[in-house]
Protein backbone atom coordinates (compact mmCIF):
# COMPACT_ATOMS: atom_id res chain seq x y z
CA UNK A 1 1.07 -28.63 -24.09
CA UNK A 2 2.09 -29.08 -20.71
CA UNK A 3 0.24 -27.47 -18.03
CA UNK A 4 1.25 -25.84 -14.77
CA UNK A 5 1.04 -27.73 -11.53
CA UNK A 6 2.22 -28.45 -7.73
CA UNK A 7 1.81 -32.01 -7.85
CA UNK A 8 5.39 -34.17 -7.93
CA UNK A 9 5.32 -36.64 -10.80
CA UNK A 10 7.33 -39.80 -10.68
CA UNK A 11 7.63 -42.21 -13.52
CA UNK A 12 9.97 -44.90 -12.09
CA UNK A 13 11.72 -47.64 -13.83
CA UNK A 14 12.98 -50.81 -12.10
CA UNK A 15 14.88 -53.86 -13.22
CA UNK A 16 16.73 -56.22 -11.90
CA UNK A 17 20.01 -54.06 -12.56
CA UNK A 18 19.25 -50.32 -11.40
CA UNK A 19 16.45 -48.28 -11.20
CA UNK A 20 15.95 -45.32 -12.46
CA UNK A 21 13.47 -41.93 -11.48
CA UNK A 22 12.27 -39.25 -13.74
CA UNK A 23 10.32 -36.19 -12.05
CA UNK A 24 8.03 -33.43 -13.20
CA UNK A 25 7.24 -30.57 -10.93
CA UNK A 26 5.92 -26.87 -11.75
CA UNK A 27 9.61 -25.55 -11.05
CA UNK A 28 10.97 -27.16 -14.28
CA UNK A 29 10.02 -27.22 -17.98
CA UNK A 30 10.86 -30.88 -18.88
CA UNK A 31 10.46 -33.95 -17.21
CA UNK A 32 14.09 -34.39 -15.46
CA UNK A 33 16.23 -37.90 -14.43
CA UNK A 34 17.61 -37.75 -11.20
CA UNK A 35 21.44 -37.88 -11.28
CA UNK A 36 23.17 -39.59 -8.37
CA UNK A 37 26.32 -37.47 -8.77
CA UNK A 38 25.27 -33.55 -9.44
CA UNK A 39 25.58 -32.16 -13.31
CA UNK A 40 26.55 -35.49 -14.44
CA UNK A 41 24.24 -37.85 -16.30
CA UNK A 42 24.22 -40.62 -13.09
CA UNK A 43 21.31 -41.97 -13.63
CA UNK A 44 21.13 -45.79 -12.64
CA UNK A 45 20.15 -46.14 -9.05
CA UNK A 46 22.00 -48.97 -7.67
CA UNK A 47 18.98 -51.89 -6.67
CA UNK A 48 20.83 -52.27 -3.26
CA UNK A 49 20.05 -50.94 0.14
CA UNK A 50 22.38 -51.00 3.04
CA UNK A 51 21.23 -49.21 6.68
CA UNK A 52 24.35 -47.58 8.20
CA UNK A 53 25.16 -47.57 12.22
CA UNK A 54 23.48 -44.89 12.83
CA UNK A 55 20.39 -46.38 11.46
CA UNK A 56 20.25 -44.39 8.40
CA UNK A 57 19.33 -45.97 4.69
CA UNK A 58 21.42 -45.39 1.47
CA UNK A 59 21.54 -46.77 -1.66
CA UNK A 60 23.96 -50.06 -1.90
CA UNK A 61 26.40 -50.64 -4.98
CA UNK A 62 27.28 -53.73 -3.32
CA UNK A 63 31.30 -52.39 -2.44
CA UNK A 64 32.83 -53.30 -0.24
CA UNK A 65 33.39 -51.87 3.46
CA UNK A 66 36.49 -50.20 4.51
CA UNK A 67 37.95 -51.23 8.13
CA UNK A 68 37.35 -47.52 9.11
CA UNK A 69 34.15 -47.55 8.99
CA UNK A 70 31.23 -48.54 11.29
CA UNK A 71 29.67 -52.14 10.65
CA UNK A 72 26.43 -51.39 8.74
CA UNK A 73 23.33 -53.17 10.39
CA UNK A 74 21.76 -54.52 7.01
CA UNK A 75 23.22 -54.64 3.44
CA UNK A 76 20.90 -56.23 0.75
CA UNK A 77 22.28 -56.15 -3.04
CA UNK A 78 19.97 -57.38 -6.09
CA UNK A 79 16.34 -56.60 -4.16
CA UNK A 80 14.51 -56.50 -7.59
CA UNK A 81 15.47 -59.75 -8.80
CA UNK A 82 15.12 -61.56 -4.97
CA UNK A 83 11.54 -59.97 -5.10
CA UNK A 84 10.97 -61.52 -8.69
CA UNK A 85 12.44 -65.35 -7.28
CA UNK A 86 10.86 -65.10 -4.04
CA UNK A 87 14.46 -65.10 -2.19
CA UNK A 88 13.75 -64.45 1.38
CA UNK A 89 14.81 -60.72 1.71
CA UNK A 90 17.39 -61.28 4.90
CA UNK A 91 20.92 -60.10 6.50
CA UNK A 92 21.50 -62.55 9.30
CA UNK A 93 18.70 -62.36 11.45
CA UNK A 94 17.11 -59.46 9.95
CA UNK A 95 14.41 -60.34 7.45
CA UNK A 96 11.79 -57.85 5.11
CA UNK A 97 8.36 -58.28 3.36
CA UNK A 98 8.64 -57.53 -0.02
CA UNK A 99 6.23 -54.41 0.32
CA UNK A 100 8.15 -53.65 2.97
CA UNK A 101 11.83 -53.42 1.77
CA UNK A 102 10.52 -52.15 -1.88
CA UNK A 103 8.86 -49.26 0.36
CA UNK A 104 12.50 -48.56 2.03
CA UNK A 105 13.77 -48.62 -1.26
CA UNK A 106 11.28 -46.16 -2.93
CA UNK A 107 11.95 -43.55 -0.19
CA UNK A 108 15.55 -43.92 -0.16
CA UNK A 109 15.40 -43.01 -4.12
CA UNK A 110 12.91 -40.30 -3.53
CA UNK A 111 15.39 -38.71 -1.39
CA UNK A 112 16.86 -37.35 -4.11
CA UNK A 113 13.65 -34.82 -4.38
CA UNK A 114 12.83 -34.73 -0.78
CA UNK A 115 12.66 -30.55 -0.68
CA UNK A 116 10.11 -31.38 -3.84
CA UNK A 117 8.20 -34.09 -2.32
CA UNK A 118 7.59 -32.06 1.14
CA UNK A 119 4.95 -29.36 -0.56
CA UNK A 120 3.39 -31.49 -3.21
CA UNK A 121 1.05 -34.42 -4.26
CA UNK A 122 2.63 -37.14 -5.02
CA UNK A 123 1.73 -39.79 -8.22
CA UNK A 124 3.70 -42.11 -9.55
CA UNK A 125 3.89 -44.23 -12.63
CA UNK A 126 6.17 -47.79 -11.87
CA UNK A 127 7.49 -49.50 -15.24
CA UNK A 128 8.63 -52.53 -15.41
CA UNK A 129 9.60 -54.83 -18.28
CA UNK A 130 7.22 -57.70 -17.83
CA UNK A 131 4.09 -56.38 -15.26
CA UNK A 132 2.86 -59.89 -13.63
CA UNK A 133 -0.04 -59.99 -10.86
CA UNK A 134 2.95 -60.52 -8.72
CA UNK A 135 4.03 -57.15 -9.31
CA UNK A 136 1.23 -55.38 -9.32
CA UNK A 137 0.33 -56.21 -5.64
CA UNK A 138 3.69 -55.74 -4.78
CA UNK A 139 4.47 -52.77 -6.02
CA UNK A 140 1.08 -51.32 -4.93
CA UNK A 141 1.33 -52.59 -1.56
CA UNK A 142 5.29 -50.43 -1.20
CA UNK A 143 3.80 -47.25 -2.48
CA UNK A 144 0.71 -47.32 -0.34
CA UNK A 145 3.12 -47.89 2.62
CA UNK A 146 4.67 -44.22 1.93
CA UNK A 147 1.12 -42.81 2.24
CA UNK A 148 0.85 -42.76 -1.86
CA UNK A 149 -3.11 -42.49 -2.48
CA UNK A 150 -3.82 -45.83 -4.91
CA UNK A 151 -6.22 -43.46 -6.92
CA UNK A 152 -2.27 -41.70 -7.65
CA UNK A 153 -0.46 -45.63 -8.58
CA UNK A 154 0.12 -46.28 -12.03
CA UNK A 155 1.99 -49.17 -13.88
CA UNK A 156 3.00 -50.04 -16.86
CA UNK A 157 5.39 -52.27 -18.61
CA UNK A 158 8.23 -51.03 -21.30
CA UNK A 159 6.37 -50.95 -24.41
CA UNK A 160 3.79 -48.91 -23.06
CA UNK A 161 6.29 -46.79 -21.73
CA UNK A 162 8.46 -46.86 -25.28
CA UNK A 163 5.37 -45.38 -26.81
CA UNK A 164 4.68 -42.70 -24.30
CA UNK A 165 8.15 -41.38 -24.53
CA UNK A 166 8.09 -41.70 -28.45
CA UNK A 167 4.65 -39.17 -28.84
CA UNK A 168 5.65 -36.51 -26.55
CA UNK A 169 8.65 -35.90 -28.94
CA UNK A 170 8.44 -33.65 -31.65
CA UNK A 171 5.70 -35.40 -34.04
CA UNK A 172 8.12 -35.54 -37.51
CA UNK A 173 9.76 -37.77 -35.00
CA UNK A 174 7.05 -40.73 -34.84
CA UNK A 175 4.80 -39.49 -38.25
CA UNK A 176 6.26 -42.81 -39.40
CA UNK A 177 7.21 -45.95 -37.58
CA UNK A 178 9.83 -46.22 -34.74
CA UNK A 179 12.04 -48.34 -33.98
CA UNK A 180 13.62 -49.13 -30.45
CA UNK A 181 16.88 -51.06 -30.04
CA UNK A 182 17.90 -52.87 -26.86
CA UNK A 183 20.46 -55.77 -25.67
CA UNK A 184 19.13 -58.15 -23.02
CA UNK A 185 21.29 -60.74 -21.61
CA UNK A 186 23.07 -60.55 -24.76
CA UNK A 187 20.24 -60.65 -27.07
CA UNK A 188 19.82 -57.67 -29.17
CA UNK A 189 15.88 -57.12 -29.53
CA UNK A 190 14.18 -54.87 -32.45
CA UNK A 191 10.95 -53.56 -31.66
CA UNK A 192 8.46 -51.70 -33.64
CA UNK A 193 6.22 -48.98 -33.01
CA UNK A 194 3.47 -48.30 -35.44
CA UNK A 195 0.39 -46.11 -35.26
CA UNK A 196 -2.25 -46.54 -37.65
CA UNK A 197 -4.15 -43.12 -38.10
CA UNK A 198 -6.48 -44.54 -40.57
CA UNK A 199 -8.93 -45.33 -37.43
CA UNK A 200 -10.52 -43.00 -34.84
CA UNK A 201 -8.98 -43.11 -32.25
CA UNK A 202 -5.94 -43.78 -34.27
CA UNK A 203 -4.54 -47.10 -32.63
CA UNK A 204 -0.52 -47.53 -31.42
CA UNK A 205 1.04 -51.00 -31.24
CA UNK A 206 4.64 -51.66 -30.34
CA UNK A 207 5.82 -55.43 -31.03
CA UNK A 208 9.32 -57.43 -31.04
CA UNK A 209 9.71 -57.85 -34.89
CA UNK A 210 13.37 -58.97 -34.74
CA UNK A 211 16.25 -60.36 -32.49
CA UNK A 212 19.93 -61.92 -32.48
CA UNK A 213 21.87 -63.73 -29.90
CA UNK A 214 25.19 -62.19 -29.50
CA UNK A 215 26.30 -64.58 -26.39
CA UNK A 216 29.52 -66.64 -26.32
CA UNK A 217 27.78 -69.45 -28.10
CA UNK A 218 27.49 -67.67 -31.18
CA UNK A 219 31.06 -65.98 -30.43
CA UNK A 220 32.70 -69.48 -30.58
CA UNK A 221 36.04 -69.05 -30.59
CA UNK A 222 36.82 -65.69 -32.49
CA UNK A 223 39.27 -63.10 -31.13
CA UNK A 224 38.11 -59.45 -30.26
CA UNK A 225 38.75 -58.30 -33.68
CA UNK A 226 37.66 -61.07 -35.43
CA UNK A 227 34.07 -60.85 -33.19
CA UNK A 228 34.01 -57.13 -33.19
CA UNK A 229 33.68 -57.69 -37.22
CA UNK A 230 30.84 -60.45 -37.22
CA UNK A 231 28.74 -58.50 -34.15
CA UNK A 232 29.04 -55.51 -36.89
CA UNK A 233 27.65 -57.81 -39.26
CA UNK A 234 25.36 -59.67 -37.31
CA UNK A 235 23.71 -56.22 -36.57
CA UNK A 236 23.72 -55.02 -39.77
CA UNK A 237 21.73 -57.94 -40.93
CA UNK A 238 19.22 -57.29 -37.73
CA UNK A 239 18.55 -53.52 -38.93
CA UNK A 240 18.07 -54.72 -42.16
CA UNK A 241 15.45 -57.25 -41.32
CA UNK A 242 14.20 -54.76 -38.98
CA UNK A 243 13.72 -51.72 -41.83
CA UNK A 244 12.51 -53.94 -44.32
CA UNK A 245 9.01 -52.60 -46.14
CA UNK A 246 8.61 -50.07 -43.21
CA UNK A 247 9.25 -46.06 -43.43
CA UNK A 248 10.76 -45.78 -40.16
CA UNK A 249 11.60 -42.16 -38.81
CA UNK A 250 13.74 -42.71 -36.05
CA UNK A 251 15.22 -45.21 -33.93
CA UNK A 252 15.97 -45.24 -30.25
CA UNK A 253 19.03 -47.61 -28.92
CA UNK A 254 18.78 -48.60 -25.31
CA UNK A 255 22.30 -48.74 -22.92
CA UNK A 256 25.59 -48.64 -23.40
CA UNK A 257 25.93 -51.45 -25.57
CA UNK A 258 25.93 -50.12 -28.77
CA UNK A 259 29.17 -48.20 -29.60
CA UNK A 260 31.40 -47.11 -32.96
CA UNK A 261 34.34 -49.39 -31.46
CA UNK A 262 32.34 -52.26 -33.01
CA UNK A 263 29.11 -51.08 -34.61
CA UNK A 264 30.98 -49.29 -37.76
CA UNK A 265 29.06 -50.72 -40.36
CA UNK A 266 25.79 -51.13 -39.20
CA UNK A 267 25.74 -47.58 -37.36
CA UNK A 268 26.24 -45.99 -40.80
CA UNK A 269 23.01 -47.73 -41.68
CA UNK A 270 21.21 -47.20 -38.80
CA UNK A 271 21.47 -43.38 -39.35
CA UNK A 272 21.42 -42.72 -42.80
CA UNK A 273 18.79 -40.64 -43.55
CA UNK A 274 17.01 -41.45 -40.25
CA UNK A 275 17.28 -40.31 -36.79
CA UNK A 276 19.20 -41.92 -34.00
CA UNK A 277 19.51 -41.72 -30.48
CA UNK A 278 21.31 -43.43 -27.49
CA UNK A 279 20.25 -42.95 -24.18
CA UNK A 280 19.84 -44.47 -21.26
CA UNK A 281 16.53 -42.68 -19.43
CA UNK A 282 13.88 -43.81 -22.02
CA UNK A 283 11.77 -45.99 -20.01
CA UNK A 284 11.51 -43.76 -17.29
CA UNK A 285 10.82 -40.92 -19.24
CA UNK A 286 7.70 -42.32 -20.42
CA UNK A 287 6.48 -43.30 -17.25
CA UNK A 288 6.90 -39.53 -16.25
CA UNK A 289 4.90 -38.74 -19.34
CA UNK A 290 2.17 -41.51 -19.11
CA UNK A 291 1.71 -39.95 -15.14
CA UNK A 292 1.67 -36.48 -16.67
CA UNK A 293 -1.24 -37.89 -18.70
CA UNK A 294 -3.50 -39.41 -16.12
CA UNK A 295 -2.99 -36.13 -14.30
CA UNK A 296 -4.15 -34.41 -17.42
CA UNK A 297 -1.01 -32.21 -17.48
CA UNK A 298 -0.66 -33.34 -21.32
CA UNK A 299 -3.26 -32.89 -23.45
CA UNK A 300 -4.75 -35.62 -24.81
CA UNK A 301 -3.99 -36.80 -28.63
CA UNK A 302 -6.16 -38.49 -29.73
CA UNK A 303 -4.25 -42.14 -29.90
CA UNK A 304 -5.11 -45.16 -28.03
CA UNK A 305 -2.00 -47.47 -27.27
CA UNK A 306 -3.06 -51.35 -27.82
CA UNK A 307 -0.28 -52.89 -25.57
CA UNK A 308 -0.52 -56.72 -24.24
CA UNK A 309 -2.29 -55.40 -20.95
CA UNK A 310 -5.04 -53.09 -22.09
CA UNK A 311 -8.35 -54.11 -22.06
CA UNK A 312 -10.19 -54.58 -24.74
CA UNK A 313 -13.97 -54.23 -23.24
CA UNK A 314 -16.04 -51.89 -21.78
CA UNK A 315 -17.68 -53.60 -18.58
CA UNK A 316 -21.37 -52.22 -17.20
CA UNK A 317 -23.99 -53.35 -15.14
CA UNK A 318 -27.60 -53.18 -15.62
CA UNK A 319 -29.49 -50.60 -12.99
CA UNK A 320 -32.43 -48.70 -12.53
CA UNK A 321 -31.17 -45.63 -11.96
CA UNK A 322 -34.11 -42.72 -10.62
CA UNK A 323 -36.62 -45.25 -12.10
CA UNK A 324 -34.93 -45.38 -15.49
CA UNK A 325 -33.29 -48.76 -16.98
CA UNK A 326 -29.72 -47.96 -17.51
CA UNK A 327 -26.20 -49.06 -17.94
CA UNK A 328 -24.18 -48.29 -15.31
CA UNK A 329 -20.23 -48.23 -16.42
CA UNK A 330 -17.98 -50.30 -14.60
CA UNK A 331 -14.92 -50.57 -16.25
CA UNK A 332 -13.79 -48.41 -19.39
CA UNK A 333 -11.81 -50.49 -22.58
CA UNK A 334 -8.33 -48.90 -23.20
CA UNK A 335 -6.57 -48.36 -19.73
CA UNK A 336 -4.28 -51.63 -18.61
CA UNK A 337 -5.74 -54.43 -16.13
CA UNK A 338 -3.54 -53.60 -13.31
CA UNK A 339 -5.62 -49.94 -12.85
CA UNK A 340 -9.00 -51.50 -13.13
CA UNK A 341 -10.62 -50.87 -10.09
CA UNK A 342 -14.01 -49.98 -9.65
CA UNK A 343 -16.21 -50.03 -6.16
CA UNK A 344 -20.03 -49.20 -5.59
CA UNK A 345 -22.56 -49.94 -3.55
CA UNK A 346 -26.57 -50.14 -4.49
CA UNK A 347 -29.89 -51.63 -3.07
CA UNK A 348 -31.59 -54.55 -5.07
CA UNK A 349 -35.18 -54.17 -5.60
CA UNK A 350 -36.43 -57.76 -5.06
CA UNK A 351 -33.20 -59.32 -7.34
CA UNK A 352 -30.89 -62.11 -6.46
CA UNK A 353 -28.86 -61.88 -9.39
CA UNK A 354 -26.85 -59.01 -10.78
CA UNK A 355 -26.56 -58.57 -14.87
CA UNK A 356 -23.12 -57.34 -16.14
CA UNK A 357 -22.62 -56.65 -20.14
CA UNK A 358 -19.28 -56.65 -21.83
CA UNK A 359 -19.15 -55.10 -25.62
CA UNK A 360 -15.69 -55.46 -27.50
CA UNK A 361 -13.95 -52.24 -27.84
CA UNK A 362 -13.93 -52.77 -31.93
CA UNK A 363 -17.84 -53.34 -31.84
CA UNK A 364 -20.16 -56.01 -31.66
CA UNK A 365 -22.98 -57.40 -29.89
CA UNK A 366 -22.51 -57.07 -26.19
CA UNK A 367 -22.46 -60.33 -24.17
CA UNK A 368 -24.31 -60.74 -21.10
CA UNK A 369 -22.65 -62.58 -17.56
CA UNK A 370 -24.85 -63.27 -14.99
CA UNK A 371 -23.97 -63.39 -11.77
CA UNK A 372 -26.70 -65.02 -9.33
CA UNK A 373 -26.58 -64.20 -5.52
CA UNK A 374 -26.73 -67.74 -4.20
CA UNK A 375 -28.27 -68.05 -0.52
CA UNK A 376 -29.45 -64.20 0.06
CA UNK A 377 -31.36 -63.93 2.63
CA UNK A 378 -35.14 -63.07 2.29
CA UNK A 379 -35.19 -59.77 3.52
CA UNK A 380 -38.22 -56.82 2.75
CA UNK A 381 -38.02 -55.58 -0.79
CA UNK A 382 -35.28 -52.73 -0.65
CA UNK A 383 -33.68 -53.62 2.50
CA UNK A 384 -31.12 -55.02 1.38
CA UNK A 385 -27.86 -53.07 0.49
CA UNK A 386 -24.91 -54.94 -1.21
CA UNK A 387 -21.05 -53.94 -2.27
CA UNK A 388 -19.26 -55.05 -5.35
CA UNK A 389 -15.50 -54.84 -6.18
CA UNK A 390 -14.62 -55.52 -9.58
CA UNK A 391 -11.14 -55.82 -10.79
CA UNK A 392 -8.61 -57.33 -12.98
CA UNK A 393 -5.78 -60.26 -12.62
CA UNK A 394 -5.05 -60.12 -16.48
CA UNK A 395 -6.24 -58.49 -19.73
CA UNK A 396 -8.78 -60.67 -20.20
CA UNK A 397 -10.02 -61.97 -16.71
CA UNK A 398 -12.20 -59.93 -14.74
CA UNK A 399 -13.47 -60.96 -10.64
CA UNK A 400 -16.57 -59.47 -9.35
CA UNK A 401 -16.84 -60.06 -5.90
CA UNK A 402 -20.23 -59.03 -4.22
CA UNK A 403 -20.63 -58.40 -0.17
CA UNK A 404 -23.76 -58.67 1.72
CA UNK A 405 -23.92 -55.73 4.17
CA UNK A 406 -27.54 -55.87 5.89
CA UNK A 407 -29.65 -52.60 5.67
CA UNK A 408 -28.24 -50.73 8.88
CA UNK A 409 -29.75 -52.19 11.85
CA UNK A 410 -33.02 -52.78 10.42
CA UNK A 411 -31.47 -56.07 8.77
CA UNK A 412 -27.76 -57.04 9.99
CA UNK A 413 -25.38 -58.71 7.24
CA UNK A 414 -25.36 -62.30 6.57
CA UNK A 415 -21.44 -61.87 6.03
CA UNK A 416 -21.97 -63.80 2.98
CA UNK A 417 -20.10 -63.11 -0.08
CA UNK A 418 -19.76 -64.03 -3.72
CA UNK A 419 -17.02 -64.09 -6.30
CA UNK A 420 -16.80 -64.51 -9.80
CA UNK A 421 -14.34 -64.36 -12.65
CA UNK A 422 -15.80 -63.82 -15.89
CA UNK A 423 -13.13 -64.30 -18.73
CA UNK A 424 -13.50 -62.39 -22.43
C-alpha cells in the first residue's frame, strides 16, 4: 500500500538512446512518466542538450537549425554514450566534466516537474543497463551538483529494476515466473524472473535464459516478406526455448520492435493463455518503485532480489561498546555495492589493529579480516580518536580506509592513513 507523502520521487532511466523519468508525488495515485508532448505517451527524452542564445538549456534531438533562428552557443547530441567512451564532452571551444554536463542534463529533464520539485524533497533512483564504478561516481557526482542529499541517490541496473516493476503489479501477475522481452542492437534477449518462496525471505533472481541475432548477417539476402516470415519464426523458436519447463504468468516486451506486421505467429504464442504487454516505460517505472521503497512509501514484502550487484555479506566490526564486547554493523547483506556506505568514528583503547567479521548471507562461519594500523603513533591510552570509511567498488570487494585524527589539541593528527580492500 502506498503511503502519503511530500517528497518528489524520481526513478530515472538512461541509455545511450533517450532517457526516460517516472515521478511519484502525494498529488497523484500512480507513479507517472513524463510526456514531452502533453496527453500523449512522449516519453523518450532525447540524450542531447543544446543552450540557446539567450543562454537557456533544452533538450537536443539533434535537428537541424533553421536560418531564422539565433545560432545556439552549445549543441551536444549522444551525451550518454560520450560519457560511457570517455569522448571529451566539447562544442568548439566549449568543453564539460562529465558530472558537470550529466548535472545540466538532469535539470533540464526535471524541468518537466519544476512546480513539483520547488516544495518537495527530492530522491532519486538512476537505472542503467550495466552499473560500472564508472557510473556510479559519475552519476553521483551530477546529482550531488543539483543539491540532491547522497543519503537520497539510488542506482540500480535493469534487472533490478525489471523486478521492482514486476511485484508492484497485481500479484496473479508474477505468482509464477516472468518473462521480459527486449531487442538490443538487433539481438532479441529473453530474460527470466523467478522467485522462489520456498525460503524466508523468499529470494528473486532475474537471468538472460535465451537470445537470437536478428542483424543483417542472419538476414542474408531475403526480401521483406521473405525475412518478415523467418524473424516470425526465428521468434517463435526463442519463446519456445524461453517457456520451456517453466509456468510463466506474464511476459513484458520492451520497445517498439515487436509488432503484428511481422510477429504473427509467434505473438499468437506469446499470448495464449498468458499475459502480454508492450510498453515502453518499464525500466523507469521500477526505479520509481525501488525509490518508493527506500523511502518506505511501499510496504515491504517480504522478498529479497539476488541481482549481480547485491551483496551477499553482512560486514561488522568488533567494539566495546559501554564496556560490553559487541558487534558493531557496518554494512547490511542484500542492498547493491554502489549504496554501501558507512562512516564512524571511535577511540581505540590501547589497539593498533581493528577486527572486521564478514558472515555469508546463506549462513556459515563468519570470517575474520584484520586490519593492523601500521605506524600509529604512541599516544596515552584513549587519546587517540580515528575515522573509518568503508565502501564498495564491486559486489564482492570491500575498502576500509582508516584516518588518524589526533585527540583535539591534546594530541594533533599524524595525517596518516590506511586502506584496505578485503575481497569475499
Amino acid at each position: 500500500m502506498v503511503q502519503a507523502s511530500n517528497e518528489l520521487i524520481l526513478g530515472l532511466e538512461l541509455n545511450r538512446d533517450y532517457a526516460q523519468m517516472t515521478y511519484f508525488h502525494q498529488s497523484v495515485k500512480e507513479p507517472l512518466t513524463v510526456s514531452r508532448t502533453a496527453g500523449e505517451d512522449d516519453y523518450l527524452l532525447p540524450m542531447g542538450l543544446r543552450m540557446d542564445a539567450a543562454g537557456e538549456w533544452h533538450l537536443w534531438d539533434a535537428d537541424v537549425q533553421t536560418e531564422e533562428e539565433a545560432v545556439d552557443r552549445f549543441r551536444i547530441f549522444g551525451i550518454y554514450e560520450k560519457i560511457e567512451n570517455g569522448t571529451k564532452l566539447q562544442d568548439q571551444e566549449i568543453v564539460y566534466e562529465p558530472e558537470e554536463l550529466l548535472a545540466i542534463y538532469i535539470r533540464t529533464c526535471m524541468n518537466f516537474l519544476k512546480l513539483l520539485a520547488q516544495n518537495a524533497e527530492v530522491k532519486v533512483m538512476v537505472t542503467v543497463r550495466d552499473l560500472t564504478k564508472r557510473w556510479s561516481t559519475v552519476l553521483t557526482g551530477a546529482l550531488q551538483k543539483l543539491g540532491i542529499d547522497r543519503k537520497q541517490i539510488f542506482m540500480q541496473d535493469y534487472l533490478s529494476s525489471f523486478y521492482y516493476y514486476t511485484v508492484n503489479q497485481k500479484k496473479e501477475l508474477w505468482y509464477h515466473d516472468v518473462a521480459l522481452i527486449e531487442c538490443v542492437d538487433e539481438t532479441i534477449l529473453g530474460y527470466i524472473l523467478h522467485i522462489d518462496h520456498s525460503t524466508r525471505p523468499a529470494v528473486a533472481r532475474a537471468e538472460l535464459v535465451v537470445s537470437q541475432k536478428m542483424d543483417a548477417s542472419v538476414r542474408g539476402e531475403m526480401d521483406d516478406e521473405a525475412w518478415n516470415e523467418e524473424r516470425d519464426r526465428l521468434f517463435f523458436e526463442l519463446l519456445k526455448k524461453l517457456f520451456e519447463r517453466r509456468v510463466v504468468s506474464v511476459s513484458y516486451l520492451i520497445g517498439s520492435y515487436f509488432n503484428k506486421s511481422w510477429a504473427v505467429q509467434s505473438i499468437k504464442f506469446l499470448c495464449f493463455k498468458r499475459h502480454a504487454y508492450q510498453g515502453k516505460n518499464l525500466y523507469s517505472k521500477g526505479a520509481c518503485y525501488a525509490a518508493m521503497e527506500r523511502s518506505g512509501l511501499i510496504a515491504d514484502r517480504g522478498i529479497l532480489f539476488g541481482g549481480r550487484d547485491m551483496i551477499r555479506v553482512n560486514l561488522a566490526m568488533e567494539m566495546r561498546i559501554r564496556g560490553k564486547e559487541e558487534l558493531y554493523p557496518l554494512v547490511n547483506a542484500g542492498i547493491n555495492w554502489y549504496e554501501a556506505h558507512h562512516t564512524c568514528e571511535f577511540i581505540p583503547d590501547g589497539e593498533n589493529e581493528l577486527r572486521l567479521t564478514s558472515r555469508p548471507i546463506t549462513g556459515g562461519e563468519p570470517v575474520l579480516h584484520i586490519l593492523r594500523l601500521s605506524g600509529l603513533p604512541k599516544r596515552p591510552n584513549r587519546a587517540t580518536r580515528l575515522r573509518m570509511t568503508v565502501y564498495f567498488t564491486a559486489a564482492d570487494c570491500c575498502v576500509v580506509e582508516i584516518e588518524d585524527l589526533g585527540f583535539g589539541e591534546l594530541c594533533r593528527t599524524s595525517g596518516l592513513t590506511w586502506k584496505r580492500e578485503i575481497h569475499f
